[in-house]
PDB file of N, CA and C in Angstrom:
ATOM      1  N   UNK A   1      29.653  -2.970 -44.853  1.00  0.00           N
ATOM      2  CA  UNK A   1      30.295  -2.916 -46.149  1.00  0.00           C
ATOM      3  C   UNK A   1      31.782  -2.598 -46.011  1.00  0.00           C
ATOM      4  N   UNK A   2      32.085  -1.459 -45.288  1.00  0.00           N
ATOM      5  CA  UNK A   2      33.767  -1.332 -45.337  1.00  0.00           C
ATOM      6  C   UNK A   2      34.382  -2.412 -44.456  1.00  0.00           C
ATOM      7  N   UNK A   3      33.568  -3.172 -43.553  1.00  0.00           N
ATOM      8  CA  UNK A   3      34.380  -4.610 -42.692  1.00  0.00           C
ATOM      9  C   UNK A   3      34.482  -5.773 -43.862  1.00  0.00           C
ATOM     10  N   UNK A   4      33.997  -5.540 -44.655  1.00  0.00           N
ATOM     11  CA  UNK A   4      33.704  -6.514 -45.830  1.00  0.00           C
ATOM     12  C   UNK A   4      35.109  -6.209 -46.938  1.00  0.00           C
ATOM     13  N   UNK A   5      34.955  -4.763 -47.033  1.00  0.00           N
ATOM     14  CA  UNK A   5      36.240  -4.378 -47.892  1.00  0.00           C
ATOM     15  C   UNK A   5      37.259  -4.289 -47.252  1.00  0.00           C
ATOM     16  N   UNK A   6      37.981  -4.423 -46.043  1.00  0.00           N
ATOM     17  CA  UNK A   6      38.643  -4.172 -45.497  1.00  0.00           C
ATOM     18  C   UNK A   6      38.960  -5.875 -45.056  1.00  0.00           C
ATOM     19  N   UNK A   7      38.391  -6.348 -44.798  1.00  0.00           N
ATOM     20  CA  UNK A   7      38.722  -8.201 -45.157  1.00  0.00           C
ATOM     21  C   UNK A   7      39.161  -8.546 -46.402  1.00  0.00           C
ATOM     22  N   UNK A   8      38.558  -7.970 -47.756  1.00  0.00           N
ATOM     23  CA  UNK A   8      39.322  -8.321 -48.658  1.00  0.00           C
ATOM     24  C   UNK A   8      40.573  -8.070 -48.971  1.00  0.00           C
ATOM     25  N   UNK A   9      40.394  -6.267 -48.709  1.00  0.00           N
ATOM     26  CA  UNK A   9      42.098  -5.776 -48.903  1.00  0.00           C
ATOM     27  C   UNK A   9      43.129  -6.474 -48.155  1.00  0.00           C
ATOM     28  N   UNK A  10      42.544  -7.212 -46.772  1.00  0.00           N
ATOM     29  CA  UNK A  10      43.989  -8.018 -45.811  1.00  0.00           C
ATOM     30  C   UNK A  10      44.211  -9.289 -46.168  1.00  0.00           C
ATOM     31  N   UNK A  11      43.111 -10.004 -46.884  1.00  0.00           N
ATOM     32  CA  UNK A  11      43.177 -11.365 -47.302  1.00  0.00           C
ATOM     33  C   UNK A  11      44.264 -11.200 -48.856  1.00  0.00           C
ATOM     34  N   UNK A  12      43.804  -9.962 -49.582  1.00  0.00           N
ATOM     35  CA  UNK A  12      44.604  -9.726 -50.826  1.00  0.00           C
ATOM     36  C   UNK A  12      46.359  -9.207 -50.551  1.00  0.00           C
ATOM     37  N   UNK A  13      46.640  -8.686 -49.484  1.00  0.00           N
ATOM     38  CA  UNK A  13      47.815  -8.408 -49.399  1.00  0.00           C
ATOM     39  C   UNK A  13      48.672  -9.478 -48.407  1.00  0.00           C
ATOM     40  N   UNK A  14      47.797 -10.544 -47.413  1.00  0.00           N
ATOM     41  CA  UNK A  14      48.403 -11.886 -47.085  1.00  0.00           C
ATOM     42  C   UNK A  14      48.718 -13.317 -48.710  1.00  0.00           C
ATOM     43  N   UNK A  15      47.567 -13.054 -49.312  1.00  0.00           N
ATOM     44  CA  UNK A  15      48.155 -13.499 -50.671  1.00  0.00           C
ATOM     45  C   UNK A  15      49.321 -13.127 -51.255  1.00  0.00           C
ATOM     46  N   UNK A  16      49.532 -12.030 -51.561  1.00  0.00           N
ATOM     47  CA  UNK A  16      50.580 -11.583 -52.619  1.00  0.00           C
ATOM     48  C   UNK A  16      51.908 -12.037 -51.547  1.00  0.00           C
ATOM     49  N   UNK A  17      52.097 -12.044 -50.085  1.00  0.00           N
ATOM     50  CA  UNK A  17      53.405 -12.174 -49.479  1.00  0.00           C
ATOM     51  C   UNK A  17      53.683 -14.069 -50.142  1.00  0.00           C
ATOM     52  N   UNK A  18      52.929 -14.848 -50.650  1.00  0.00           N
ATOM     53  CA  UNK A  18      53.129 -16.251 -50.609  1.00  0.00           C
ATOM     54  C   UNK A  18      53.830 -16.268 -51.999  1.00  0.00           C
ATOM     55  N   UNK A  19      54.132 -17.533 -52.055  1.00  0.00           N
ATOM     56  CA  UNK A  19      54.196 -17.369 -53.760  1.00  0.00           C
ATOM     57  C   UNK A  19      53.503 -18.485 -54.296  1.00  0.00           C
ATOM     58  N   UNK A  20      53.362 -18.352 -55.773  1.00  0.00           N
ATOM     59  CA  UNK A  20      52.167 -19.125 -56.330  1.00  0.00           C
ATOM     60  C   UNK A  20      52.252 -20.287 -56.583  1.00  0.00           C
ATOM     61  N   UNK A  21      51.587 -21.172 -56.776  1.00  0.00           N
ATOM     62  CA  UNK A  21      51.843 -22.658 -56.333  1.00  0.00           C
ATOM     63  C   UNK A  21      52.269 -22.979 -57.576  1.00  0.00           C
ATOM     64  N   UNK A  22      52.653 -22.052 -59.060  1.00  0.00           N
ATOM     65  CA  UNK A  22      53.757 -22.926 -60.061  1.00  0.00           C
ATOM     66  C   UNK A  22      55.035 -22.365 -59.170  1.00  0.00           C
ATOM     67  N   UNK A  23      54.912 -20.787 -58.928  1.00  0.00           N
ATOM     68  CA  UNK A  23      56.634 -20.980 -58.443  1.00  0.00           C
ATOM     69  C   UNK A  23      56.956 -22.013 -57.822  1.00  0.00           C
ATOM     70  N   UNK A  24      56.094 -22.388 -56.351  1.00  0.00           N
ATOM     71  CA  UNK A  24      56.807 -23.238 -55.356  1.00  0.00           C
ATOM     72  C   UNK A  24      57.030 -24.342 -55.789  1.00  0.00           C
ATOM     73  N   UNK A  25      56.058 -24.529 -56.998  1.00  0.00           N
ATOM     74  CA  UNK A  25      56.635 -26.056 -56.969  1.00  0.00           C
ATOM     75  C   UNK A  25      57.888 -26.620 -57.848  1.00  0.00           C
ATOM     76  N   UNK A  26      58.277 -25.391 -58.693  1.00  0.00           N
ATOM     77  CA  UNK A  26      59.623 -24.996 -59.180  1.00  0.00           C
ATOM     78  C   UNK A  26      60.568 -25.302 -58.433  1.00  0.00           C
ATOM     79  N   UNK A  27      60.330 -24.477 -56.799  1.00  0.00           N
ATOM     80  CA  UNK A  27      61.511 -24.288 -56.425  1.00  0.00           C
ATOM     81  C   UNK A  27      61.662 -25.292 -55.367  1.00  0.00           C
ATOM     82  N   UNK A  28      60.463 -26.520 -55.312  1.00  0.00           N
ATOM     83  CA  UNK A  28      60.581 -27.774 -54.870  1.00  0.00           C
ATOM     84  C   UNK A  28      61.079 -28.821 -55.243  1.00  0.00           C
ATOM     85  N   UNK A  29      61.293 -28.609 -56.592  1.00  0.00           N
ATOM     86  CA  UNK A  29      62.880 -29.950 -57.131  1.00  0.00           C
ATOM     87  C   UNK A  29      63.941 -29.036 -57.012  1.00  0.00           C
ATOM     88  N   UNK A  30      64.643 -29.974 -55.821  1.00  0.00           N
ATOM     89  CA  UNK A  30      65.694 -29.790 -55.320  1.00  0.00           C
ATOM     90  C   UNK A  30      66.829 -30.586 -55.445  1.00  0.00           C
ATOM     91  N   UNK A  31      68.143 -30.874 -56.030  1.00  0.00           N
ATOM     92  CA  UNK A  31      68.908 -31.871 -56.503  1.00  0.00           C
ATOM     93  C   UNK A  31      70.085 -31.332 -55.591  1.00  0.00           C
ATOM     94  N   UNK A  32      70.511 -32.247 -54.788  1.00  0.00           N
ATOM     95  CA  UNK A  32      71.258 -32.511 -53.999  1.00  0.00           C
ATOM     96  C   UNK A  32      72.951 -32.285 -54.690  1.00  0.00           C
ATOM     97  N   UNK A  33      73.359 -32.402 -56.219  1.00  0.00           N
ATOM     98  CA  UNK A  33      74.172 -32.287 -56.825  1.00  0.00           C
ATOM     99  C   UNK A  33      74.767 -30.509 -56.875  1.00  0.00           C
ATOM    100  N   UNK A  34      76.149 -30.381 -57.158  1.00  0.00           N
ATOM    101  CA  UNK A  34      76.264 -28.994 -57.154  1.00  0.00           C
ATOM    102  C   UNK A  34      75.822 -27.974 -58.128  1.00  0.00           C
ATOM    103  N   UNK A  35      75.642 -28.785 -59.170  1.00  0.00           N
ATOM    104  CA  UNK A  35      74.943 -28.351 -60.069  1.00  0.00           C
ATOM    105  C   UNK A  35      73.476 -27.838 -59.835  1.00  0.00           C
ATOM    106  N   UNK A  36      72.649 -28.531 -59.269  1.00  0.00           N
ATOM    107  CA  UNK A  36      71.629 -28.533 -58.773  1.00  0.00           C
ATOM    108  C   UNK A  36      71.413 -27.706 -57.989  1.00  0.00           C
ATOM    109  N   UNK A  37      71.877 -27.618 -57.231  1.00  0.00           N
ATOM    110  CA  UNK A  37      71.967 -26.085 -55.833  1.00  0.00           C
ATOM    111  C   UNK A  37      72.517 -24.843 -56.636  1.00  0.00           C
ATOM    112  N   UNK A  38      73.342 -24.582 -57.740  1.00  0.00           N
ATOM    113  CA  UNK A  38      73.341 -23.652 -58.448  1.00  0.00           C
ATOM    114  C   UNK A  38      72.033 -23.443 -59.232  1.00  0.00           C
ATOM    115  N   UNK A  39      71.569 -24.063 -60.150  1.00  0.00           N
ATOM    116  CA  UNK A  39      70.729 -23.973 -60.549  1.00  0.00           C
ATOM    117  C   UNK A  39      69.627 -23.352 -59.590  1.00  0.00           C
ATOM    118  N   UNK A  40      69.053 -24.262 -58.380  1.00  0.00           N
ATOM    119  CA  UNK A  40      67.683 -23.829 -57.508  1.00  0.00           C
ATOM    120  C   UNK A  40      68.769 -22.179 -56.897  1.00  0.00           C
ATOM    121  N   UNK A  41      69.675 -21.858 -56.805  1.00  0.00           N
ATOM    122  CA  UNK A  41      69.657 -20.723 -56.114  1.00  0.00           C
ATOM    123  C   UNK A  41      69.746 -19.424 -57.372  1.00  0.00           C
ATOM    124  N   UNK A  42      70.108 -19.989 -58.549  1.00  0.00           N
ATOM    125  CA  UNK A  42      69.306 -18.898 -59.234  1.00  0.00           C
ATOM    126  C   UNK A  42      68.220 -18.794 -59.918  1.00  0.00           C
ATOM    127  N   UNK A  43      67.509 -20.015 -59.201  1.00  0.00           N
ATOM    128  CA  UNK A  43      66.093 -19.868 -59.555  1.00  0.00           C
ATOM    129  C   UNK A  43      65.383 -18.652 -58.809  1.00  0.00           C
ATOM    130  N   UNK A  44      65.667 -18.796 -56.879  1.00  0.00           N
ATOM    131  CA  UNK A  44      65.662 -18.380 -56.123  1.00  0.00           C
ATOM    132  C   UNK A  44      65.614 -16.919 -56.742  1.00  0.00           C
ATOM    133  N   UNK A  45      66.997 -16.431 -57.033  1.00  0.00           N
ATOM    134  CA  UNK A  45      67.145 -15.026 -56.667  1.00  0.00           C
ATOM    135  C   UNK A  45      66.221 -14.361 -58.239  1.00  0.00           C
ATOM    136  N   UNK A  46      65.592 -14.987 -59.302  1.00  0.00           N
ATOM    137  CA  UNK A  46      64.855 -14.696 -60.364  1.00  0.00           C
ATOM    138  C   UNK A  46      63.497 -14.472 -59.320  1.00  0.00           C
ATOM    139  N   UNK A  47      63.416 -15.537 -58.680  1.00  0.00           N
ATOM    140  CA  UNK A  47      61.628 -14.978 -57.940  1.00  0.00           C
ATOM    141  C   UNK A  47      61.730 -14.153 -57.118  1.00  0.00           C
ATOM    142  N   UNK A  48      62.644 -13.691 -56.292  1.00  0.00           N
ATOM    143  CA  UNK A  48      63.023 -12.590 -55.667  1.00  0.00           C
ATOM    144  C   UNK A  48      62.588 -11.297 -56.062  1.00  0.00           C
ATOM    145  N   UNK A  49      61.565 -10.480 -55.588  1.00  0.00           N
ATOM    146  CA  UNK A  49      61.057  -9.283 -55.956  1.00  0.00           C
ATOM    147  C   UNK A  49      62.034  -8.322 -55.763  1.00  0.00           C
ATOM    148  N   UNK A  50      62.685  -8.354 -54.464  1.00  0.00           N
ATOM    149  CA  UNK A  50      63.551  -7.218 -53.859  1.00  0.00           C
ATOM    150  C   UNK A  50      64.885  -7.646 -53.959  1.00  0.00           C
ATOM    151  N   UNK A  51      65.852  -7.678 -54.219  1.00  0.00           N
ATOM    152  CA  UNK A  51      67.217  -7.462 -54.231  1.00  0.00           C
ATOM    153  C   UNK A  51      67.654  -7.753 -52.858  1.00  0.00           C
ATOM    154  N   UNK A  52      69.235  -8.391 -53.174  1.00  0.00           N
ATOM    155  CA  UNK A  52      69.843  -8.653 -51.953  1.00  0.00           C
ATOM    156  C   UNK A  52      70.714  -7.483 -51.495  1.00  0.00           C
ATOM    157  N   UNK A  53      70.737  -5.833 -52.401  1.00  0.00           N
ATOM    158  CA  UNK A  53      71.234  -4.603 -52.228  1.00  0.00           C
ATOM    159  C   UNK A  53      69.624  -4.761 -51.059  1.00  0.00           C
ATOM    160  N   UNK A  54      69.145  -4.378 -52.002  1.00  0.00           N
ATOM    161  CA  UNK A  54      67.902  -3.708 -50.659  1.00  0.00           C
ATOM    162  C   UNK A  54      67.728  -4.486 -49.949  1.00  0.00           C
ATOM    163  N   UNK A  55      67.991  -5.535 -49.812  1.00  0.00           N
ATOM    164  CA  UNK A  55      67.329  -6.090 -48.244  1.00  0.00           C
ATOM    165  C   UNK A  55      68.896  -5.593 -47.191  1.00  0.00           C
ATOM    166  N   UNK A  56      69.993  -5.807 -47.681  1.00  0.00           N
ATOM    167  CA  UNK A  56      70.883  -5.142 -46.890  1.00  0.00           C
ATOM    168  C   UNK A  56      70.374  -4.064 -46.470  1.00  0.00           C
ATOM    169  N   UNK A  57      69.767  -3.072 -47.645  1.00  0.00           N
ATOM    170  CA  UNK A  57      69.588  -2.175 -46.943  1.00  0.00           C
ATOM    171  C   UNK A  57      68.769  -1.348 -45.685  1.00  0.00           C
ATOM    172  N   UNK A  58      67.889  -2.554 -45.867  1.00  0.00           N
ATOM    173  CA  UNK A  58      66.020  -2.560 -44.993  1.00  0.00           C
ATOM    174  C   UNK A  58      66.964  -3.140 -43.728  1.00  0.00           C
ATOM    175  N   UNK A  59      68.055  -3.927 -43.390  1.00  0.00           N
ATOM    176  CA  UNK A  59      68.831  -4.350 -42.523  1.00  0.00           C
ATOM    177  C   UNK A  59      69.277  -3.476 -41.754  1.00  0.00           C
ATOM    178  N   UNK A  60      70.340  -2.970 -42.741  1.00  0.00           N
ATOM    179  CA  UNK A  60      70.813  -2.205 -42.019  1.00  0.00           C
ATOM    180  C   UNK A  60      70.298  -0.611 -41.073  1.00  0.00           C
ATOM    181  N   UNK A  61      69.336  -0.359 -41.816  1.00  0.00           N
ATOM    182  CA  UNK A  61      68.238   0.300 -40.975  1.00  0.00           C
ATOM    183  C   UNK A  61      67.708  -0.135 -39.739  1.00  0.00           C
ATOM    184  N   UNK A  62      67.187  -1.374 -39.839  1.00  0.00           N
ATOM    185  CA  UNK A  62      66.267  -1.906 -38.969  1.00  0.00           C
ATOM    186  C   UNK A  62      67.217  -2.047 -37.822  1.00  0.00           C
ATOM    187  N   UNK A  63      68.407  -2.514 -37.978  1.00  0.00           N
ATOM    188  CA  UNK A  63      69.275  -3.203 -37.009  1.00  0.00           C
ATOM    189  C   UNK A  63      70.416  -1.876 -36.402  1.00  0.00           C
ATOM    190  N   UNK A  64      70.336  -0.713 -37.513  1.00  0.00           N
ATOM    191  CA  UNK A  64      71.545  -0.211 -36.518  1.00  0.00           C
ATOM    192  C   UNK A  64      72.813  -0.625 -36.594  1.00  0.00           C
ATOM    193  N   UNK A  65      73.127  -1.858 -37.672  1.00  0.00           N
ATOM    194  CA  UNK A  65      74.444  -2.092 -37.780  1.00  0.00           C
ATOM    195  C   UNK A  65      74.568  -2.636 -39.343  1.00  0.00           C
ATOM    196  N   UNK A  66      76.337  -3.087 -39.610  1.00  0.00           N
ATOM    197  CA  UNK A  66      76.411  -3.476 -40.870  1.00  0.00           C
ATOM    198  C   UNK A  66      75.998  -4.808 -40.917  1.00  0.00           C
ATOM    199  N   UNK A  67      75.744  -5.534 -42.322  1.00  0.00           N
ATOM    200  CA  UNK A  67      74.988  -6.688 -42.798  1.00  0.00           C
ATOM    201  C   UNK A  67      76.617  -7.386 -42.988  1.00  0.00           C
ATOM    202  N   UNK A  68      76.727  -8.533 -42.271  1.00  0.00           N
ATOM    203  CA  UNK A  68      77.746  -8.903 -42.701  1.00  0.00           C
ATOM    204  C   UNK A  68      77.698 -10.679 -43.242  1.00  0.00           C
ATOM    205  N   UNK A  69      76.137 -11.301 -43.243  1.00  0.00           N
ATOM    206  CA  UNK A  69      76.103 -11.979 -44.070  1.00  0.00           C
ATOM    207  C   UNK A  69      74.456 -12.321 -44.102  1.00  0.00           C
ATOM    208  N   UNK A  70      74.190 -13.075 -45.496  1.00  0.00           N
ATOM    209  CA  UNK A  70      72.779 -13.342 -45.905  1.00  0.00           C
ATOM    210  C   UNK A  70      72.463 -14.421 -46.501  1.00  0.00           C
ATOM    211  N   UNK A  71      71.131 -14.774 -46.659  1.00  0.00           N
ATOM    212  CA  UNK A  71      70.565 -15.941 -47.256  1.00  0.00           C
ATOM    213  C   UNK A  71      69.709 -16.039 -47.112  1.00  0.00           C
ATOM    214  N   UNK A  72      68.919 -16.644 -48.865  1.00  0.00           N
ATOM    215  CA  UNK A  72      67.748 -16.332 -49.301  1.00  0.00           C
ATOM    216  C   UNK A  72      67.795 -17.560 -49.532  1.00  0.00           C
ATOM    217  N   UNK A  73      66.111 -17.927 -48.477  1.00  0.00           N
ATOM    218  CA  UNK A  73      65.805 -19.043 -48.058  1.00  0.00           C
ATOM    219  C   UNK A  73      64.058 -19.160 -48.480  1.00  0.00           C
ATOM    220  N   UNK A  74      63.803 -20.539 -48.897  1.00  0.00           N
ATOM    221  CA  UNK A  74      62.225 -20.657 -48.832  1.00  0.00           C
ATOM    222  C   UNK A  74      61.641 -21.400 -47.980  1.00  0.00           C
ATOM    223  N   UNK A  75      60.373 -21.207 -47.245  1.00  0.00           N
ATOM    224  CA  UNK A  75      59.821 -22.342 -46.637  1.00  0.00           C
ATOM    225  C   UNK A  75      58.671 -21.639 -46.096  1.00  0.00           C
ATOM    226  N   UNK A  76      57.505 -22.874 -46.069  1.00  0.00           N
ATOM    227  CA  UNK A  76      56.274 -23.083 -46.469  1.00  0.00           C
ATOM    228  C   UNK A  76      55.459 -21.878 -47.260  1.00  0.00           C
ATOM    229  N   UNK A  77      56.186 -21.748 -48.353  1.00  0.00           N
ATOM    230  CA  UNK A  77      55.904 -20.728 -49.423  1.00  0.00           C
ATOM    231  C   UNK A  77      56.174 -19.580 -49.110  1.00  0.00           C
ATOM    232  N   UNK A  78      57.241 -19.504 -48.124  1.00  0.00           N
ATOM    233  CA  UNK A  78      57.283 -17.933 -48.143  1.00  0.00           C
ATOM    234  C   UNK A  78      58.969 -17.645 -48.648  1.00  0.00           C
ATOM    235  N   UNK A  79      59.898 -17.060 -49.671  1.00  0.00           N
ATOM    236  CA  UNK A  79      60.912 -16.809 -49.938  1.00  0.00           C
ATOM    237  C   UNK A  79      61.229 -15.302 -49.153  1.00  0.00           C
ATOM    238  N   UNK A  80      62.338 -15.314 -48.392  1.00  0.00           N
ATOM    239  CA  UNK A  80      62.801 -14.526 -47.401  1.00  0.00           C
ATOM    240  C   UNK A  80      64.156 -14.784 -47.375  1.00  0.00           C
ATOM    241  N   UNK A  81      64.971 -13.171 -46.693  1.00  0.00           N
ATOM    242  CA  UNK A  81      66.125 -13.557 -46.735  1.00  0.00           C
ATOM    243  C   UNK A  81      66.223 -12.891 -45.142  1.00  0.00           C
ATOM    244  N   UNK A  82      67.780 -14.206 -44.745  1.00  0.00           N
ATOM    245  CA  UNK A  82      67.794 -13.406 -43.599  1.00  0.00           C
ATOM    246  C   UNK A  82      69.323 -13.133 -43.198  1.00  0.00           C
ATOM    247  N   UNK A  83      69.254 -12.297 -43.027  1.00  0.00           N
ATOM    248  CA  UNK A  83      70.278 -11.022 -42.860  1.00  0.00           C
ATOM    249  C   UNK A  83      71.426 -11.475 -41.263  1.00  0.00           C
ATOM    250  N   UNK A  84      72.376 -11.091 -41.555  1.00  0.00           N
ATOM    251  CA  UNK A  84      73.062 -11.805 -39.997  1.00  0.00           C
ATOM    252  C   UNK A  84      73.874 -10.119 -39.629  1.00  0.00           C
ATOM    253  N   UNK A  85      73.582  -9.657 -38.823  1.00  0.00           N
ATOM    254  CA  UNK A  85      74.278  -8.406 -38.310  1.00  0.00           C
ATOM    255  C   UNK A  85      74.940  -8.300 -36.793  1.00  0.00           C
ATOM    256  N   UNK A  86      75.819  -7.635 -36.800  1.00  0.00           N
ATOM    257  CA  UNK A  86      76.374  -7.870 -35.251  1.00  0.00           C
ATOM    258  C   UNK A  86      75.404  -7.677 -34.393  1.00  0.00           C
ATOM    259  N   UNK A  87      74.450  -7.035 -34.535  1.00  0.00           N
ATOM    260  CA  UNK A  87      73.283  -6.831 -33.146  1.00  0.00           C
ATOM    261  C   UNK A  87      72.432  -8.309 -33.089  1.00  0.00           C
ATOM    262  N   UNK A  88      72.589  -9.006 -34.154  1.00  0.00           N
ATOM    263  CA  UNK A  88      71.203  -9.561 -34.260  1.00  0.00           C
ATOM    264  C   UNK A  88      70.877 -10.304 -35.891  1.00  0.00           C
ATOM    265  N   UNK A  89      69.903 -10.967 -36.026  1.00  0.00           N
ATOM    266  CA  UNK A  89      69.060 -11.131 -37.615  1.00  0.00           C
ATOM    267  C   UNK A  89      68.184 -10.556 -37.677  1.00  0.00           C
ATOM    268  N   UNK A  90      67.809 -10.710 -38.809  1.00  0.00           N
ATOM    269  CA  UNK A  90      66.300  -9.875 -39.067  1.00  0.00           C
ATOM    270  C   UNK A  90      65.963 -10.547 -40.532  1.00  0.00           C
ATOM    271  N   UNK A  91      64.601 -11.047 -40.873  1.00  0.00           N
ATOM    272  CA  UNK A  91      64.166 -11.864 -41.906  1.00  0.00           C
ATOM    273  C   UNK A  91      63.076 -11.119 -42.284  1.00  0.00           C
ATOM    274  N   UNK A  92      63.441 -10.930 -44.196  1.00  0.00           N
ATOM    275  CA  UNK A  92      62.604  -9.701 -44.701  1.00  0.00           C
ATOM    276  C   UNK A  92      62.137 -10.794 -45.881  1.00  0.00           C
ATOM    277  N   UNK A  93      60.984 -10.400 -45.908  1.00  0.00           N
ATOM    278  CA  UNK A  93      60.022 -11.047 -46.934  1.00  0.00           C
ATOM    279  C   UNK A  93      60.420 -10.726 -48.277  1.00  0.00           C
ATOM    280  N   UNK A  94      61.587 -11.348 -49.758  1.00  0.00           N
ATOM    281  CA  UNK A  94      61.556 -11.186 -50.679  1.00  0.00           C
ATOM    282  C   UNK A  94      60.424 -11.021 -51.757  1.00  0.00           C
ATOM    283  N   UNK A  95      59.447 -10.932 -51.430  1.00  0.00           N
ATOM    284  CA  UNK A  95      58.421 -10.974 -52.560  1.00  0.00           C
ATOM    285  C   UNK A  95      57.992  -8.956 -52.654  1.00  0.00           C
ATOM    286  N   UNK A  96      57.904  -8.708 -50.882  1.00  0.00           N
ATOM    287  CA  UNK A  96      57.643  -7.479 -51.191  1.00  0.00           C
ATOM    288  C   UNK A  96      57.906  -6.527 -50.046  1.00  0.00           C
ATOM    289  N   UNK A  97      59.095  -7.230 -49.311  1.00  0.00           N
ATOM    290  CA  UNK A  97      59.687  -6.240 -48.524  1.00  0.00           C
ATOM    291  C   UNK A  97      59.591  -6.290 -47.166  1.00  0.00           C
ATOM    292  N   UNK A  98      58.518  -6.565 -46.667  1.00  0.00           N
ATOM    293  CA  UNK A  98      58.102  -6.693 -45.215  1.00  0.00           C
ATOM    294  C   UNK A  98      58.901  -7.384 -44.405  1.00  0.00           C
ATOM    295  N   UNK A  99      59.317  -6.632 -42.977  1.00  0.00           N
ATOM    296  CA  UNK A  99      60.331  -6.914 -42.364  1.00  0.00           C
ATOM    297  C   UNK A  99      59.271  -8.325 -41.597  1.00  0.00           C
ATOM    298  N   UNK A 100      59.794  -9.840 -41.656  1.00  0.00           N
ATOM    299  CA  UNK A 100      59.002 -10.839 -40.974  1.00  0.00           C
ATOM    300  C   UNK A 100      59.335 -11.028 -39.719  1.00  0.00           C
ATOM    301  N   UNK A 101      60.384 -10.410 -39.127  1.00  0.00           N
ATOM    302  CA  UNK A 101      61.233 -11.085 -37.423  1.00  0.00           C
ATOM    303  C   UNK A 101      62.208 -10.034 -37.399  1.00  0.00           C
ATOM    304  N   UNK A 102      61.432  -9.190 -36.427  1.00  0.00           N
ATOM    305  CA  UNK A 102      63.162  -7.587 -36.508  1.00  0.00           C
ATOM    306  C   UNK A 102      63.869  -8.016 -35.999  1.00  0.00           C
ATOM    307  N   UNK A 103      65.036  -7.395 -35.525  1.00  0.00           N
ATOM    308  CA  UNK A 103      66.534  -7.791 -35.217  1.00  0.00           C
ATOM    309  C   UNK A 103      66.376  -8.544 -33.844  1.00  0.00           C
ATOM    310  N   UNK A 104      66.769  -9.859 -33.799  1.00  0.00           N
ATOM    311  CA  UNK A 104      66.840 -10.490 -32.485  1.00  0.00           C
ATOM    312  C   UNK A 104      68.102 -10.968 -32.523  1.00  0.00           C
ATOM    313  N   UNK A 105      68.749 -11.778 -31.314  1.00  0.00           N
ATOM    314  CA  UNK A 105      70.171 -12.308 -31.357  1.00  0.00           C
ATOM    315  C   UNK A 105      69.680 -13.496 -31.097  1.00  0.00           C
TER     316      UNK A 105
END
């Protein structure tokens, strides 16, 4: 019984990191126009759970140095931003925080 509940709780918290198949498919018309890339990037930062303050800040922790540039990126349903620091990147899961790739160069 608790291998049973304990499969659900990991299957329920690998769900919630995705996003739901109306967001993605929102944020799958993509228009090549400048207009268009404004538009999808503040679509972007509306589905964004966490802030681009806090993910600097989960950065700059993780890495030991300052955040000196970012971008919040989607792909195959996962919206993440990734952080560029003098040590290294590091790509944190916007939906709910989780660091996905710690600081590598």
């Amino acid at each position: 019984m608790q291998k049973a509940l304990l499969m659900v709780a990991l299957l329920g918290t690998t769900y919630a990191q995705e996003l739901t198949p109306t967001q993605a498919s929102k944020l799958k018309n993509y228009s090549h126009s400048l207009s268009g890339k404004i538009r999808h990037k503040r679509l972007l930062r509306r589905t964004a759970v966490i802030t681009k303050k806090q993910a600097h800040e989960m950065a700059k922790d993780e890495c030991d140095s300052e955040v000196y540039s970012s971008k919040l990126s989607v792909r195959s349903n996962r919206l993440f931003y990734t952080l560029y620091t003098d040590e290294g990147h590091v790509k944190i899961d916007a939906l709910d925080g989780e660091i996905m790739q710690k600081c590598t160069q």
